[in-house]
Protein backbone atom coordinates (compact mmCIF):
# COMPACT_ATOMS: atom_id res chain seq x y z
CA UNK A 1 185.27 -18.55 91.26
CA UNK A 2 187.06 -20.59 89.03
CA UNK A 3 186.84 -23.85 91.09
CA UNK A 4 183.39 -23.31 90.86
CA UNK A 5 183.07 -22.69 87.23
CA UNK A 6 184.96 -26.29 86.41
CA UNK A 7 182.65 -27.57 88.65
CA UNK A 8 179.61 -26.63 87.03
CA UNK A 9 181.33 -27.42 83.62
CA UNK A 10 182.08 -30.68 84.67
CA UNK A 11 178.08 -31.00 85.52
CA UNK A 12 177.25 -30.93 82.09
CA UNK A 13 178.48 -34.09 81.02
CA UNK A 14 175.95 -35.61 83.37
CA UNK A 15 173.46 -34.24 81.32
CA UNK A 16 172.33 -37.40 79.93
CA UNK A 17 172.04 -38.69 82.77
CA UNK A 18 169.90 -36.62 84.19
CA UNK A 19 167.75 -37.36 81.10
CA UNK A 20 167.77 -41.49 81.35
CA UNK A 21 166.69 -40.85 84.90
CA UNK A 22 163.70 -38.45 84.37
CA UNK A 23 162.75 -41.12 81.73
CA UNK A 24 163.00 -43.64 84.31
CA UNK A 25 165.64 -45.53 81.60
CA UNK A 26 168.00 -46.75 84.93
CA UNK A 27 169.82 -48.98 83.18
CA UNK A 28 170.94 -46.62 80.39
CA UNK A 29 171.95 -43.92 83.13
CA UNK A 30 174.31 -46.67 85.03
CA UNK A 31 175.90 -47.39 81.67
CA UNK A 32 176.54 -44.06 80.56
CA UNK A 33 178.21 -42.97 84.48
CA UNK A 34 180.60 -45.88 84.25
CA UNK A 35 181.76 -44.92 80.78
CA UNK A 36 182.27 -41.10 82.77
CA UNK A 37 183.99 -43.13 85.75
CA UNK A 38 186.57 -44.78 83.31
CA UNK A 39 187.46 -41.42 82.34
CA UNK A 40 188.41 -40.26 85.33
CA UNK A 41 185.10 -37.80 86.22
CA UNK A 42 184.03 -36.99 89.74
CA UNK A 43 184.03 -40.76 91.19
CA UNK A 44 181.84 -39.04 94.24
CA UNK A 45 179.45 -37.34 92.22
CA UNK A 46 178.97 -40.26 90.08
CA UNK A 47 178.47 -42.87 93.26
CA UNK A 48 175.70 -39.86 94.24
CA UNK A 49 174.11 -40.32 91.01
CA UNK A 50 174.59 -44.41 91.07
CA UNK A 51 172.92 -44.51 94.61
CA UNK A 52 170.09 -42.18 93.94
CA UNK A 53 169.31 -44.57 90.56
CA UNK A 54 169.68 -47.61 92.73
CA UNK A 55 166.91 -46.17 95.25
CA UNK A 56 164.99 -44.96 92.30
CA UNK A 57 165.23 -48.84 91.14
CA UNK A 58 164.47 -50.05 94.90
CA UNK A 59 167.46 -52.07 95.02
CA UNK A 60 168.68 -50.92 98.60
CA UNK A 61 171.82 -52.64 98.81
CA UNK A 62 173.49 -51.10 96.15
CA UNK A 63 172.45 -47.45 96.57
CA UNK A 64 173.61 -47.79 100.46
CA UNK A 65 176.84 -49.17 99.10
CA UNK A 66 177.34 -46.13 97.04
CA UNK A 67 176.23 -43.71 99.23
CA UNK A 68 179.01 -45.05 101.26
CA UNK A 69 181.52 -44.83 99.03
CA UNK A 70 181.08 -40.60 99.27
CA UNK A 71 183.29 -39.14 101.76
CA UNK A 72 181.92 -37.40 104.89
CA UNK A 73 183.05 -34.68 104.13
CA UNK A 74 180.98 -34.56 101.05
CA UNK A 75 178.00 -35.98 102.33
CA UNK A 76 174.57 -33.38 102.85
CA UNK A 77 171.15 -33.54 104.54
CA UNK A 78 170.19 -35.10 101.45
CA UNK A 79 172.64 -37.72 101.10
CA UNK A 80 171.59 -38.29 104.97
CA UNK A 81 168.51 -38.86 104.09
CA UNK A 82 168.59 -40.77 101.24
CA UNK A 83 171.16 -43.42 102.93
CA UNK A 84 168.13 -43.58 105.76
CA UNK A 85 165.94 -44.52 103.45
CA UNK A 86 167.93 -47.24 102.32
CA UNK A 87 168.44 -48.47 105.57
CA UNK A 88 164.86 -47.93 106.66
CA UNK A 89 163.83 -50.26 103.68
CA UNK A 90 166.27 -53.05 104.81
CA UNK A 91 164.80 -53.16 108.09
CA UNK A 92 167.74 -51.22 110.05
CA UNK A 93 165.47 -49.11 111.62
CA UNK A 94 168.01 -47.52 114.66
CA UNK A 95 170.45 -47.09 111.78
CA UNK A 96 168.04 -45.30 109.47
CA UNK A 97 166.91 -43.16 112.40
CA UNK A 98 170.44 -41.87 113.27
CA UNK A 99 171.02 -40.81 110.16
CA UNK A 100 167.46 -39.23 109.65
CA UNK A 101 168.85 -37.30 112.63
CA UNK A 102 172.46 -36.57 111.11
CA UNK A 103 170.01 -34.82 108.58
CA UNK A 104 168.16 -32.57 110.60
CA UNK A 105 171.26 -31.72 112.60
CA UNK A 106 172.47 -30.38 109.16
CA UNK A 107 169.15 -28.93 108.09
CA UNK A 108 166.81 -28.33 110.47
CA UNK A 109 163.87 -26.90 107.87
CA UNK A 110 164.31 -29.99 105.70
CA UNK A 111 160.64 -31.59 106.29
CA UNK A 112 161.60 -35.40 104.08
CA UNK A 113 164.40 -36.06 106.94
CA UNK A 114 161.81 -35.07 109.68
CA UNK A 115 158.92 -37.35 108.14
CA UNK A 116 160.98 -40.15 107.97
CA UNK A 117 162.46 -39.38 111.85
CA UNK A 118 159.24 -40.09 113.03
CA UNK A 119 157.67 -42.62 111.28
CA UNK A 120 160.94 -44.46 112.26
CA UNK A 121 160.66 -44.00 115.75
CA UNK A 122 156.81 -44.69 115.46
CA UNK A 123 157.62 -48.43 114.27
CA UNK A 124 160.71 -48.66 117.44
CA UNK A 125 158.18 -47.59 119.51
CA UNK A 126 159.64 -44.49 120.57
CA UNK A 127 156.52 -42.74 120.75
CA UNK A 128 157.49 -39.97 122.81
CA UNK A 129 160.07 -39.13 120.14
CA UNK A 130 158.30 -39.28 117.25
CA UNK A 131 155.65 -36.91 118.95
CA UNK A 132 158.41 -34.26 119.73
CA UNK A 133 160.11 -33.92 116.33
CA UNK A 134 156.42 -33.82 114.78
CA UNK A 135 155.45 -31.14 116.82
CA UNK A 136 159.07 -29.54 115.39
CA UNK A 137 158.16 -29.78 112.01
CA UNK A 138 154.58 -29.10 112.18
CA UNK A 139 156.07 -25.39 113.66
CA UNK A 140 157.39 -25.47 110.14
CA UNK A 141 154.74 -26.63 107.92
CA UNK A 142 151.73 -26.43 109.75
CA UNK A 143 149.51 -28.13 106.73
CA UNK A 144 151.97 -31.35 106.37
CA UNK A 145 149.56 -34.37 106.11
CA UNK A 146 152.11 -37.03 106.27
CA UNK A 147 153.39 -35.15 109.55
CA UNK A 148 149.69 -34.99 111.07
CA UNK A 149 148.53 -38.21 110.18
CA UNK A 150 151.64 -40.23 111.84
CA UNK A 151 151.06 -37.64 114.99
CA UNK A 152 147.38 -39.29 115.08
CA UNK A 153 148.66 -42.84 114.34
CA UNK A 154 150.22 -42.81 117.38
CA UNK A 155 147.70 -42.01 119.37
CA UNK A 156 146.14 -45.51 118.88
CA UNK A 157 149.05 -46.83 120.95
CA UNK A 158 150.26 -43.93 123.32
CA UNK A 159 148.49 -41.26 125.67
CA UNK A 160 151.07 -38.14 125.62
CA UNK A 161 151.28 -36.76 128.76
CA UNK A 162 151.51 -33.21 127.51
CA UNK A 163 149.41 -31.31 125.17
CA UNK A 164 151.76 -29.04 123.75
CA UNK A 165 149.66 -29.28 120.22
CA UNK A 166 146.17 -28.63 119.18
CA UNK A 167 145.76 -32.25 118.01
CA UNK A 168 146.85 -33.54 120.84
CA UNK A 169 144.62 -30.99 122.98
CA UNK A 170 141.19 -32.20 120.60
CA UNK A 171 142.18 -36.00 121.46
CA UNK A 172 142.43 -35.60 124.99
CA UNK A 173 138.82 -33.86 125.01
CA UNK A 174 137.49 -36.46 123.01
CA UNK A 175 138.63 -39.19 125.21
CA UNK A 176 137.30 -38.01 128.08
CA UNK A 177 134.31 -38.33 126.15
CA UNK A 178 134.76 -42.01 126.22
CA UNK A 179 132.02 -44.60 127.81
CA UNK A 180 134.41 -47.04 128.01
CA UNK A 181 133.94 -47.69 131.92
CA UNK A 182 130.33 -47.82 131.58
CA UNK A 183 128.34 -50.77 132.91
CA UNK A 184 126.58 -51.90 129.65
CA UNK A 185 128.93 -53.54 127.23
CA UNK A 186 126.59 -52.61 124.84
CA UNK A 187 125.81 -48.33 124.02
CA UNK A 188 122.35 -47.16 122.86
CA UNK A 189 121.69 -44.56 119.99
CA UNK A 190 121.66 -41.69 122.48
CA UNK A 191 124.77 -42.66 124.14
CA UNK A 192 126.13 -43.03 120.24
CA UNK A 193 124.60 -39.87 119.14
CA UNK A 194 125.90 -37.93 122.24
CA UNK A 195 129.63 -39.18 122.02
CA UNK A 196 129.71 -38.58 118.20
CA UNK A 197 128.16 -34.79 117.95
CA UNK A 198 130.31 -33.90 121.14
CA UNK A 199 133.22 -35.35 119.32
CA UNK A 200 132.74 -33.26 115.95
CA UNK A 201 131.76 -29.96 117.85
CA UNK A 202 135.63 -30.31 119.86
CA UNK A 203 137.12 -31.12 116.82
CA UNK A 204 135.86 -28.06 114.70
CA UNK A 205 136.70 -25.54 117.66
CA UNK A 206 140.16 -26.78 116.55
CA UNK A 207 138.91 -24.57 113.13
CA UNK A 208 141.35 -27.20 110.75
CA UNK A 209 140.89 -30.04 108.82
CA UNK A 210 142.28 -33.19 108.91
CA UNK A 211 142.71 -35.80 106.10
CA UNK A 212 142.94 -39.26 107.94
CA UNK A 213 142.54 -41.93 104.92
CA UNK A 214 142.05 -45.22 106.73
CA UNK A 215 138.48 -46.84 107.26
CA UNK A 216 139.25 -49.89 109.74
CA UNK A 217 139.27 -49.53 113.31
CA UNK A 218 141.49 -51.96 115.28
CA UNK A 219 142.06 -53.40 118.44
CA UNK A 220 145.39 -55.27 118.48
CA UNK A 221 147.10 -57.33 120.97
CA UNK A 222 151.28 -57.31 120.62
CA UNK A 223 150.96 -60.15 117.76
CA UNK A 224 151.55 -59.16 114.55
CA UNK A 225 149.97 -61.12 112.01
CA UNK A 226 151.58 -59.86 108.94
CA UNK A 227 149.25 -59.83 106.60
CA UNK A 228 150.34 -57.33 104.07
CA UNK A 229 153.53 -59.86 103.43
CA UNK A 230 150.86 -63.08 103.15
CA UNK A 231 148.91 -60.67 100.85
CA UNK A 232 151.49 -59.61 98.93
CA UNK A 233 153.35 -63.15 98.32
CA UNK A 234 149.78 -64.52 97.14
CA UNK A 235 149.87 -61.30 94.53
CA UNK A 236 153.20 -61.60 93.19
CA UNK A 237 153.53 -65.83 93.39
CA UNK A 238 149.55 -66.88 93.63
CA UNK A 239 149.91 -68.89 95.97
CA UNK A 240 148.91 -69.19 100.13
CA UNK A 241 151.36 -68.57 102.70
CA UNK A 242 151.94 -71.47 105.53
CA UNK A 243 150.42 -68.85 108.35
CA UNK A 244 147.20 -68.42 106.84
CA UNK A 245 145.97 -72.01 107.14
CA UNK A 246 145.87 -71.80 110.80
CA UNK A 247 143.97 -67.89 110.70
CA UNK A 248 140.97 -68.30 110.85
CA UNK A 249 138.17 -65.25 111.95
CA UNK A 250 134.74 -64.66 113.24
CA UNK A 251 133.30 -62.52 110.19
CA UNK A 252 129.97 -60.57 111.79
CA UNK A 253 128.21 -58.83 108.72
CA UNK A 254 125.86 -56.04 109.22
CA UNK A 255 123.35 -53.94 107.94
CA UNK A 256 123.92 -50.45 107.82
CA UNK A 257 126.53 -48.39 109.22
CA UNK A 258 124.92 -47.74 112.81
CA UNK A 259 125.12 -50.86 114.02
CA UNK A 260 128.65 -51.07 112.59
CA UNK A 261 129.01 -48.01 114.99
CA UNK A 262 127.49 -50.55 117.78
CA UNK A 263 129.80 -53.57 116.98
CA UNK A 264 132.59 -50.53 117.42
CA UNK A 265 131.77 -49.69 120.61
CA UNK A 266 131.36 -53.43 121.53
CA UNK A 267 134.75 -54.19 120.79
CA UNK A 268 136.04 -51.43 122.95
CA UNK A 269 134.26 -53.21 126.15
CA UNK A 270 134.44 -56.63 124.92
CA UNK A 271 136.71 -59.11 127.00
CA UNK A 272 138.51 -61.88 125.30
CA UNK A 273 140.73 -65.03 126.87
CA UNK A 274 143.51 -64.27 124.61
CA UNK A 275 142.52 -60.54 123.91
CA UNK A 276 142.04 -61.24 120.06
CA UNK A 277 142.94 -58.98 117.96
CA UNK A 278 139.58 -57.31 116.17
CA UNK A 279 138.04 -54.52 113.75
CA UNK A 280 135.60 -53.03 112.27
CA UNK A 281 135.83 -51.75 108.79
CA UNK A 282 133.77 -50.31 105.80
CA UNK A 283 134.18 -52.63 102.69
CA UNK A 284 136.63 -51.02 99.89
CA UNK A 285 137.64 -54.11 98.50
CA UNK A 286 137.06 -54.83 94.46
CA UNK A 287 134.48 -57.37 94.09
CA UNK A 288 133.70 -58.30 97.46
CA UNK A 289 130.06 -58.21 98.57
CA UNK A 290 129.17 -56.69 102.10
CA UNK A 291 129.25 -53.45 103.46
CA UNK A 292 129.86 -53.06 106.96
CA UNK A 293 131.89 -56.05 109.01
CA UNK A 294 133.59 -57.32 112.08
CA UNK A 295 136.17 -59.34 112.80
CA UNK A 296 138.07 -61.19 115.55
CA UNK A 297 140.89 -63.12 114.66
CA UNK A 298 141.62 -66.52 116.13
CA UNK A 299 144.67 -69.13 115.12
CA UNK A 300 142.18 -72.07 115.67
CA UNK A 301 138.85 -73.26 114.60
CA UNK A 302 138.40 -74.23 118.24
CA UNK A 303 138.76 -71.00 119.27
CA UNK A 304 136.87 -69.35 116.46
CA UNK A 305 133.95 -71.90 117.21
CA UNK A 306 134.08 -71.07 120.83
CA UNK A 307 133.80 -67.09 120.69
CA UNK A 308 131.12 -66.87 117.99
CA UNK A 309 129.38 -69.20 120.49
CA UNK A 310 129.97 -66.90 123.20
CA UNK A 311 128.69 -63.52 121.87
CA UNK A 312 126.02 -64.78 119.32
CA UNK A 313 123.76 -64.08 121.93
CA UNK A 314 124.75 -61.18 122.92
CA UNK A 315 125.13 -59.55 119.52
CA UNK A 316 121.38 -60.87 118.21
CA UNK A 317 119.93 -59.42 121.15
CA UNK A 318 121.27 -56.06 120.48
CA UNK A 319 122.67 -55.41 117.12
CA UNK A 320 120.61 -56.18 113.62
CA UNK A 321 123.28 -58.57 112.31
CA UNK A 322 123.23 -59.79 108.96
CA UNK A 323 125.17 -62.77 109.15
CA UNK A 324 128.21 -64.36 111.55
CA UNK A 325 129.94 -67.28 110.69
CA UNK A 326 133.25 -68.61 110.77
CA UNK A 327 135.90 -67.98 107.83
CA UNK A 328 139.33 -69.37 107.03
CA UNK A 329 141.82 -67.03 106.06
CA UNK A 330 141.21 -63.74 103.44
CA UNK A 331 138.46 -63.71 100.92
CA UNK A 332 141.31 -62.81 98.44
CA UNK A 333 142.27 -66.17 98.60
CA UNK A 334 138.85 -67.72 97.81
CA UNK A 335 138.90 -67.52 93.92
CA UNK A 336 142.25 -69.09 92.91
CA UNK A 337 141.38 -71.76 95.52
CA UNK A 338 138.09 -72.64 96.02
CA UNK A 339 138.59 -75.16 98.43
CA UNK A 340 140.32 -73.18 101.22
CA UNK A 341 136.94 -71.70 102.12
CA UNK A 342 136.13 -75.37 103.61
CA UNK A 343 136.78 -75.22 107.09
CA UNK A 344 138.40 -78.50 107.84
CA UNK A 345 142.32 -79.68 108.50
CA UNK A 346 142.95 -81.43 105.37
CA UNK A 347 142.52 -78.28 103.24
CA UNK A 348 146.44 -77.64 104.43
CA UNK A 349 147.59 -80.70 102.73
CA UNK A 350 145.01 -80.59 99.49
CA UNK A 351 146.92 -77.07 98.98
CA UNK A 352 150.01 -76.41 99.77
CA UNK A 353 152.76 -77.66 98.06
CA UNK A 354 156.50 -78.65 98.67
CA UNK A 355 157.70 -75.91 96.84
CA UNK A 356 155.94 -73.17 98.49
CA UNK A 357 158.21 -72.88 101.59
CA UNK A 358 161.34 -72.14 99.40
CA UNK A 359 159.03 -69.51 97.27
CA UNK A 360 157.98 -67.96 100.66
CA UNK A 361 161.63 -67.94 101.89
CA UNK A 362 163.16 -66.37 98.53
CA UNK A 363 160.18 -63.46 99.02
CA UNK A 364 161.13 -63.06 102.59
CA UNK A 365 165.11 -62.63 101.60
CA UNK A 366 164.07 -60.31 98.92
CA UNK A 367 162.03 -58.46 101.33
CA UNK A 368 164.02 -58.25 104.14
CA UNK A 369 160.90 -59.77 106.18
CA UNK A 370 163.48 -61.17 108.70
CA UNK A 371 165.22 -58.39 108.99
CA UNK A 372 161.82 -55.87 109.79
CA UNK A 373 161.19 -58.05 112.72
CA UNK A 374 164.21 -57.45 114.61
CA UNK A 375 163.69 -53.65 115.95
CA UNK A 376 160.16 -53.39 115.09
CA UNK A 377 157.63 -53.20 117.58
CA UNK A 378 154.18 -54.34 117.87
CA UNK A 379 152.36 -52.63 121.19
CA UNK A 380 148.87 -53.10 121.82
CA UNK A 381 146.14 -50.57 121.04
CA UNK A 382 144.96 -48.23 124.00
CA UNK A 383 141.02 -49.58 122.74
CA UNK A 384 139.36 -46.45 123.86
CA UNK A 385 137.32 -44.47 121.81
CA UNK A 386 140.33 -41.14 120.55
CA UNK A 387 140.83 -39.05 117.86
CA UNK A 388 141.87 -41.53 115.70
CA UNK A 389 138.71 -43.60 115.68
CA UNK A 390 136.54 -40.57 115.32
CA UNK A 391 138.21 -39.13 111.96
CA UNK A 392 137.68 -43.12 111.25
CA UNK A 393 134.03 -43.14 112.13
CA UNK A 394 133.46 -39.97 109.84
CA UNK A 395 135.06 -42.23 106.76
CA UNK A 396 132.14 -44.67 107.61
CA UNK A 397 129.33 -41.73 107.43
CA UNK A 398 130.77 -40.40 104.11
CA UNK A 399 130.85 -44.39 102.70
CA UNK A 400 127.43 -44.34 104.01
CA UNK A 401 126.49 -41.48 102.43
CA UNK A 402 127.96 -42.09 99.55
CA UNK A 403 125.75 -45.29 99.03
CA UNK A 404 122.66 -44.25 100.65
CA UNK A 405 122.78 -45.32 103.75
CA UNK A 406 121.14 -43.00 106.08
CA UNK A 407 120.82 -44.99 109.27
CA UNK A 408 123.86 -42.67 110.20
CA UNK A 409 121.53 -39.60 110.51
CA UNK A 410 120.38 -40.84 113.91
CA UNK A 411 123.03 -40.30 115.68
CA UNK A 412 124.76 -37.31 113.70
CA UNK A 413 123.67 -33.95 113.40
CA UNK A 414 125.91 -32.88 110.94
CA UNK A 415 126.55 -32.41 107.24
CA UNK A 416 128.89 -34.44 105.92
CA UNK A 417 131.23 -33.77 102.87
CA UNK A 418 132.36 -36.05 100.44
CA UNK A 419 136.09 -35.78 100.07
CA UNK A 420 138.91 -38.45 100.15
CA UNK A 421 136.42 -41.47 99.80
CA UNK A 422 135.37 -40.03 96.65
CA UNK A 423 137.63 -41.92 94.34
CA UNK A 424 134.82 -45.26 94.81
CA UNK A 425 134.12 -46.13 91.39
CA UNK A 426 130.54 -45.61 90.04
CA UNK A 427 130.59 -49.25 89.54
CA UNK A 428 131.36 -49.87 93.10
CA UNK A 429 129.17 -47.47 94.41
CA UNK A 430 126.30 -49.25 92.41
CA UNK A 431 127.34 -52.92 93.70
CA UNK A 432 127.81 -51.66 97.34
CA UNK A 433 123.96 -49.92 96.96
CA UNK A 434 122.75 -53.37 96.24
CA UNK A 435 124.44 -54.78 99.37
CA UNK A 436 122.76 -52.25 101.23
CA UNK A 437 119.22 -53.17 99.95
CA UNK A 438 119.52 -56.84 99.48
């Protein structure tokens, strides 16, 4: 008892601490535990405290460092956890999935440790893995989101063998649903109608909701284009990455959401030499005109040229398109740099400068971009119509809904709620409504 009573006495000079860091004043906190260190305080519990500030502050290094300074024999689920993190954010992802383990082992109704087991294993590929321990702690908290959604992520990739879950049992019925085999590349309204109003009365004799947040469909080959670190290196620096000269993508706009259901359905059956990756998607994007669009991705204007000469036929003949035409690159990229919409091989040297390449390589080392390429794997889709396309599709009839598009009432029957999609701003709402009429 009075081991423990020093112990908690000793607590209360961390006080302060506890203050800087629910005020988010890191730096203060750090000070303040190595004036506690030179006197002689608990060195482990202050290395806790220094590596929890350190992740608070994203600096990954140094809160692995000090959570390896704590003994094992002081080390919990939580510290298990934590030091996974780290190592998950460094790109270590067999390292960060060990411990994420270690932490389960030592609590095995600690949900953060299970979360971050599987979406680890999701990104080594270790589908089969991921699945069981999400099944585990879906026994625990049925309701977990996080849980659900990465059990329904995977299913864009991987066809479990068992269905030892009631999501798993709802996309197997809906797949067999699938018209992928049939004949005519191209589906009609009744075939769309059919597959979609089968597809919702399966998934509500499952009598739960799901909350799946994403709105583009893809199709991916094992390439991995990367484009949230181009994205993100243009945000923080303003400038292009090297890649995206050479990306170039057949844009197909269309006109209301059922013959974005169409394209869909297209791209499931459509054959390409190189398999391209592709996707359809509902336009969320700030200041971007266009509603529904298409996209295959090419690394050539050659090849760009050559496949929007190769189904231009096909697609007029069958789907009201607005307009397809070749683009370089993202749109995001347009209005800093107005000339790398031209479509020509001198833009790369009217651009990009000498200096870029060591900006890009500093963001990468910061990033640990190199490092997040090593284990990580990039499998192709399945491209059959699942689970995870469907709860996609019914994003696409509430953004329809939402901005008056009722083509979708053709091919489904049923009401449709307004729920996650209904943080669109009024403003957007009103520019996407003059998309759809214009």
């Amino acid at each position: 008892m009075t081991k423990n009573n020093n112990h908690n006495f000793s607590k209360k000079l961390f006080l302060p601490v506890f203050n800087f860091i629910k005020n988010k004043e890191f730096n203060e906190a750090l000070e303040f535990l190595d004036k506690l260190l030179a006197k002689k305080e608990d060195a482990n519990y202050i290395n806790k405290l220094k590596a929890l500030i350190y992740l608070n502050k994203k600096d990954w290094r140094k809160s692995l460092l000090h959570y390896q300074k704590i003994p094992k024999e002081r080390t919990n689920f939580e510290i298990l956890n934590n030091m996974g993190v780290t190592l998950y954010k460094l790109g270590r992802f067999s390292e960060a999935s060990e411990l994420f383990k270690k932490s389960i082992d030592d609590n095995n109704k600690y949900v953060p440790a299970y979360e971050n087991f599987c979406v680890t294993n999701k990104l080594l590929g270790n589908y089969e893995l991921s699945i069981k321990f999400c099944l585990d702690a879906l026994k625990l908290v049925p309701e977990n989101n996080k849980l659900k959604n990465n059990l329904i992520d995977i299913l864009n990739y991987f066809a479990p063998k068992k269905n030892q879950n009631l999501i798993l049992k709802i996309n197997d019925d809906i797949k067999k649903l699938n018209l992928k085999n049939t004949k005519e590349i191209f589906l009609e309204n009744f075939q769309i109608k059919k597959i979609l109003n089968k597809s919702q009365e399966i998934l509500n004799s499952g009598n739960f909701n799901l909350n799946y947040p994403h709105t583009q469909i893809f199709r991916k080959n094992k390439i991995n284009l990367n484009c949230e670190r181009h994205l993100n290196i243009f945000a923080k620096h303003e400038i292009i990455p090297k890649f995206c000269f050479n990306c170039y993508k057949v844009q197909i706009n269309l006109n209301n959401v059922l013959e974005l259901l169409k394209l869909y359905f297209y791209f499931n059956n459509l054959v390409l030499e190189k398999d391209n990756i592709r996707k359809c998607i509902v336009e969320l994007r700030k200041n971007v005109n266009g509603n529904y669009k298409g996209y295959i991705f090419c690394d050539s204007l050659i090849e760009a040229a050559n496949i929007k000469r190769n189904i231009i036929n096909d697609l007029q003949e069958k789907i009201n398109i607005n307009k397809i035409e070749i683009k370089h690159g993202c749109t995001e990229y347009y209005e800093k740099f107005e000339s790398y919409k031209n479509i020509n091989e001198n833009v790369f040297n009217q651009i990009y400068k000498k200096n870029w390449s060591d900006i890009e390589k500093k963001f990468d080392e910061e990033n640990f971009i190199i490092e997040n390429k090593k284990e990580r794997i990039f499998n192709s889709t399945l491209n059959i119509f699942n689970l995870p396309d469907f709860l996609i599709i019914k994003n696409w009839l509430i953004y329809a809904k939402i901005i008056g598009d009722n083509s979708y009432k053709k091919v489904y029957k049923y009401n449709i709620e307004i729920n996650h999609l209904s943080h669109i701003e009024l403003q957007k709402i009103e520019m996407r409504k003059k998309n759809l009429f214009n």
